[in-house]
Protein backbone atom coordinates (compact mmCIF):
# COMPACT_ATOMS: atom_id res chain seq x y z
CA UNK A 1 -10.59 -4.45 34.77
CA UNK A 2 -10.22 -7.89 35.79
CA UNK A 3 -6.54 -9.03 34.93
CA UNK A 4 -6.62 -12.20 34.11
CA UNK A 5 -3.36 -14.54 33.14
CA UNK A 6 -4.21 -14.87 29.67
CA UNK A 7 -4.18 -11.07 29.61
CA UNK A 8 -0.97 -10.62 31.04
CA UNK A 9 0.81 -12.80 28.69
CA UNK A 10 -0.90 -10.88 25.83
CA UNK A 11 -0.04 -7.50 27.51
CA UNK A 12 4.29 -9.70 27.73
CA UNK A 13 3.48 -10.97 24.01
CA UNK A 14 2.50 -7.69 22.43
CA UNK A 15 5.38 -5.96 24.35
CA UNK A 16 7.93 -8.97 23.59
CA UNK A 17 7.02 -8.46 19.94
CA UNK A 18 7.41 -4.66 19.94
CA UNK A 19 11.01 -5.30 21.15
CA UNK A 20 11.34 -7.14 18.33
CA UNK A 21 10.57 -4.91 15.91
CA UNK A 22 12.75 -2.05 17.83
CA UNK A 23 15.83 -4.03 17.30
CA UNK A 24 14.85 -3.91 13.57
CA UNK A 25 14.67 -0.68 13.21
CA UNK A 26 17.68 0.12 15.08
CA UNK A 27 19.48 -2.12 13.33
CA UNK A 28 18.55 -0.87 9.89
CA UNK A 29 19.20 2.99 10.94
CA UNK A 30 22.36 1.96 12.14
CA UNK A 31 23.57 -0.48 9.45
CA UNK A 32 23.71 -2.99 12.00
CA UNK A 33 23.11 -6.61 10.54
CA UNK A 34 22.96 -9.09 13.89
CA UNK A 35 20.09 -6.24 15.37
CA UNK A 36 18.43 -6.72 12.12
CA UNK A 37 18.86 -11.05 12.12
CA UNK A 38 17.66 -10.65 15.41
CA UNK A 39 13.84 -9.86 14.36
CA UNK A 40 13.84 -12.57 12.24
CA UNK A 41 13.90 -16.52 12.54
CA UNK A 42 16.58 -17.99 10.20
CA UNK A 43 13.88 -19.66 8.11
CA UNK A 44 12.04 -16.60 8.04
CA UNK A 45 10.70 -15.36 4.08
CA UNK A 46 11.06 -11.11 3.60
CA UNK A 47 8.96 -9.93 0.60
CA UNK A 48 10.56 -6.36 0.75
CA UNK A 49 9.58 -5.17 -2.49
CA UNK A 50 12.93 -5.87 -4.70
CA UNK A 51 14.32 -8.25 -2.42
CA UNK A 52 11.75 -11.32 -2.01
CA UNK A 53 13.58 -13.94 0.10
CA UNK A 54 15.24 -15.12 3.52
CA UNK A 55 16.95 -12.53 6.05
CA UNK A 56 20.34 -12.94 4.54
CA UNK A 57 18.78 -12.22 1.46
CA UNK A 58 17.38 -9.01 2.48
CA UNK A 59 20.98 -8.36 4.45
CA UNK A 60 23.16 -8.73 1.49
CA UNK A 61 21.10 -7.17 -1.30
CA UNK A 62 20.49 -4.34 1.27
CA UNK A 63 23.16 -3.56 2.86
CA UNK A 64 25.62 -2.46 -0.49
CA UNK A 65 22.89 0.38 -0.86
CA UNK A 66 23.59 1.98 2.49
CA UNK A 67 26.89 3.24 1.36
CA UNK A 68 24.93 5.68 -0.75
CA UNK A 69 22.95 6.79 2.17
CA UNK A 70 24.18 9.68 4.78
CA UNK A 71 21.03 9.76 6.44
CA UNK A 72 18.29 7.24 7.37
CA UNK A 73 15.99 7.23 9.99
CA UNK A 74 12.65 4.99 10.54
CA UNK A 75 9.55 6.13 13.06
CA UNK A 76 7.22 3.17 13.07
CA UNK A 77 3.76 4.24 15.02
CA UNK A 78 0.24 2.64 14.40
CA UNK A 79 0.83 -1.04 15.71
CA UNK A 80 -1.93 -3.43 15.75
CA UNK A 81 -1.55 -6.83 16.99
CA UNK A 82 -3.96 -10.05 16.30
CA UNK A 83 -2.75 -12.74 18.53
CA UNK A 84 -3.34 -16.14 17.64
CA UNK A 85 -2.75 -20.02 19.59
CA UNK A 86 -1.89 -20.68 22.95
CA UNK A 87 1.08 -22.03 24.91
CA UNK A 88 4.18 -22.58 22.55
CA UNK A 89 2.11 -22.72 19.60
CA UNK A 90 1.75 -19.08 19.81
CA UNK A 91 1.23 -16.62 16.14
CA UNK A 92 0.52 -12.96 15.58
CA UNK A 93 -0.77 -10.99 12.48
CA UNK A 94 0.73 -7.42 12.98
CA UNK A 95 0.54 -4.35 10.49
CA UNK A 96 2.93 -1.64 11.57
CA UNK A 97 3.05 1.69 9.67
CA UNK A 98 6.41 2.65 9.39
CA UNK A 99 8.03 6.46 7.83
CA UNK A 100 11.49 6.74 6.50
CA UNK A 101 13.29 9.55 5.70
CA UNK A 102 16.47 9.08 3.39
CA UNK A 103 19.13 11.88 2.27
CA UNK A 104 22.13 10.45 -0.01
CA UNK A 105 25.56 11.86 0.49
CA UNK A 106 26.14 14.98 -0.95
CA UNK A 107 22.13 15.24 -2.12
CA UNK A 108 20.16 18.55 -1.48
CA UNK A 109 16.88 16.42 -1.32
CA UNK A 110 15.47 14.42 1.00
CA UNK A 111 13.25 11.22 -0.09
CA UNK A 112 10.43 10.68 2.36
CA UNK A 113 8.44 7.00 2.00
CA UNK A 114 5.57 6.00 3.65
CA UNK A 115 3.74 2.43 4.27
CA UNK A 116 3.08 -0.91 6.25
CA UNK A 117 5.15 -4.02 7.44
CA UNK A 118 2.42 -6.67 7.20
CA UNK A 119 4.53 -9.41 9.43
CA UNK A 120 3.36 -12.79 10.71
CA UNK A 121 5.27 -13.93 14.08
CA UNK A 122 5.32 -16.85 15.63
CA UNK A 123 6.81 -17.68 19.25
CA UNK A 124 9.40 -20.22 19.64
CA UNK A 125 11.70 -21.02 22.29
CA UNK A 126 10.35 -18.02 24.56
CA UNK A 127 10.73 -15.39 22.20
CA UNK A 128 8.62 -13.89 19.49
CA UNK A 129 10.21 -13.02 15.79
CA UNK A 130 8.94 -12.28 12.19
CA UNK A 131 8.18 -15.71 10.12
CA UNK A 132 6.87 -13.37 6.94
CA UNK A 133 7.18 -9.84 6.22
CA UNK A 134 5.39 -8.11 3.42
CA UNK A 135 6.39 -4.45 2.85
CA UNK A 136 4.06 -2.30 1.22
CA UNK A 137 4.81 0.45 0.14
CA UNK A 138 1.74 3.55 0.35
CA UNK A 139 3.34 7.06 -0.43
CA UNK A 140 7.16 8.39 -1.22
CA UNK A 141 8.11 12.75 -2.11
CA UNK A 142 10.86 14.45 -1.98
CA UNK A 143 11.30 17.74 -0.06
CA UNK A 144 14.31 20.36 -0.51
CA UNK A 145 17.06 19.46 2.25
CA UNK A 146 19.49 22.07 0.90
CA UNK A 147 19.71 24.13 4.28
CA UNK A 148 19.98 20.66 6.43
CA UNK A 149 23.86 20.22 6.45
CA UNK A 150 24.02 24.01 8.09
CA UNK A 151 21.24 23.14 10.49
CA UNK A 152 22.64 19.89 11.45
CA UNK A 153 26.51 21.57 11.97
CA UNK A 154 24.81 23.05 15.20
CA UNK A 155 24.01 19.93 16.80
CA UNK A 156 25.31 16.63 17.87
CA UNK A 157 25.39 14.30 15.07
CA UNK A 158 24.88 10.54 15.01
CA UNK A 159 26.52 7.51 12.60
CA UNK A 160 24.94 5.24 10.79
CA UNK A 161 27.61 2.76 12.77
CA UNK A 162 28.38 1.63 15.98
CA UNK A 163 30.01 4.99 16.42
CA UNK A 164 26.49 6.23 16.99
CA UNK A 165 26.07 7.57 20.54
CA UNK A 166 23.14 5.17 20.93
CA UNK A 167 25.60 2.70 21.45
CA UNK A 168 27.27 3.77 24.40
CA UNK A 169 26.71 2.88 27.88
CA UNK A 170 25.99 5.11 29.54
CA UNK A 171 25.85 8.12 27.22
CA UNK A 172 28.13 10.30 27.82
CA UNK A 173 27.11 14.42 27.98
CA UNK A 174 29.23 16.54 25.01
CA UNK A 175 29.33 19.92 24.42
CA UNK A 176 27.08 21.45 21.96
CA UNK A 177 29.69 22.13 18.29
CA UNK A 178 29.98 25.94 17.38
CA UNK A 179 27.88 27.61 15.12
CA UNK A 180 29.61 29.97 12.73
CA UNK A 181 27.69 32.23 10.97
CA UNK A 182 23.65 33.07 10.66
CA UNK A 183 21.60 30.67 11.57
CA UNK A 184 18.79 29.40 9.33
């Protein structure tokens, strides 16, 4: 395969924008708003099903319903990537499936939801962030999670805060917790 320059910089685009949408997700599991502004340019419109409006928007209608939450976690996979423009007048189409798993505190059930962030990016300044995101939403269940807070008491256990060991540089090794009792 001939590697041309125009190929690189889509092979540094794609990648740049991928980044992008890591720092999302990240920030969302971990409740952490700048990771989440990050993604976005500050003019940027979110149509996020019942939030429809800027970043800040999404931020503080969002974030009040996290309190609720004990556990979220989001796997996006299936990334496809139209680029669009040259130079600094650069644009992407991108639709990214994304699941989410949610458990609220104290719930023995565990709300799995399924679908797409249809986002249009546009580069600015050397970097690459969302201008429009439409979430659409394609399947949701619920699954018994009644055994999960035994389960989980075996292992190391992450925050949905800066506490999170995904925060720490380096991580540092810990000793597995105890189990007590059968295991499931």
């Amino acid at each position: 395969m001939d590697v041309t320059p125009d190929r690189w910089q889509s092979l540094l685009d794609r990648q740049a924008i991928w980044d992008a949408l890591m720092r999302y997700t990240r920030g969302v599991d971990r409740l952490d708003a700048e990771l989440i502004r990050s993604a976005f340019w500050p003019d940027a419109h979110d149509s996020h099903g019942q939030m429809d409006g800027d970043v800040e928007q999404f931020i503080e209608t969002w974030m009040p319903t996290q309190a609720r939450r004990e556990a979220c976690q989001h796997a996006v996979h299936n990334h496809h990537v139209e680029l669009d423009g040259t130079g600094e007048h650069r644009g992407a189409h991108a639709e990214t499936y994304f699941q989410v798993a949610i458990r609220n505190a104290g719930s023995d059930t565990l709300e799995l939801v399924g679908g797409r962030y249809l986002d249009h990016w546009t580069h600015r300044a050397g970097e690459w962030r969302i201008q429009t995101r439409l979430v659409v939403l394609d399947w949701q269940c619920v699954t018994d999670a009644s055994r999960m807070d035994r389960r989980l008491s075996m292992s190391h256990r992450g925050s949905r805060d800066a506490q999170d060991p995904s925060y720490e540089r380096p991580v540092r090794p810990r000793r597995p917790p105890r189990a007590s009792g059968p295991k499931d």
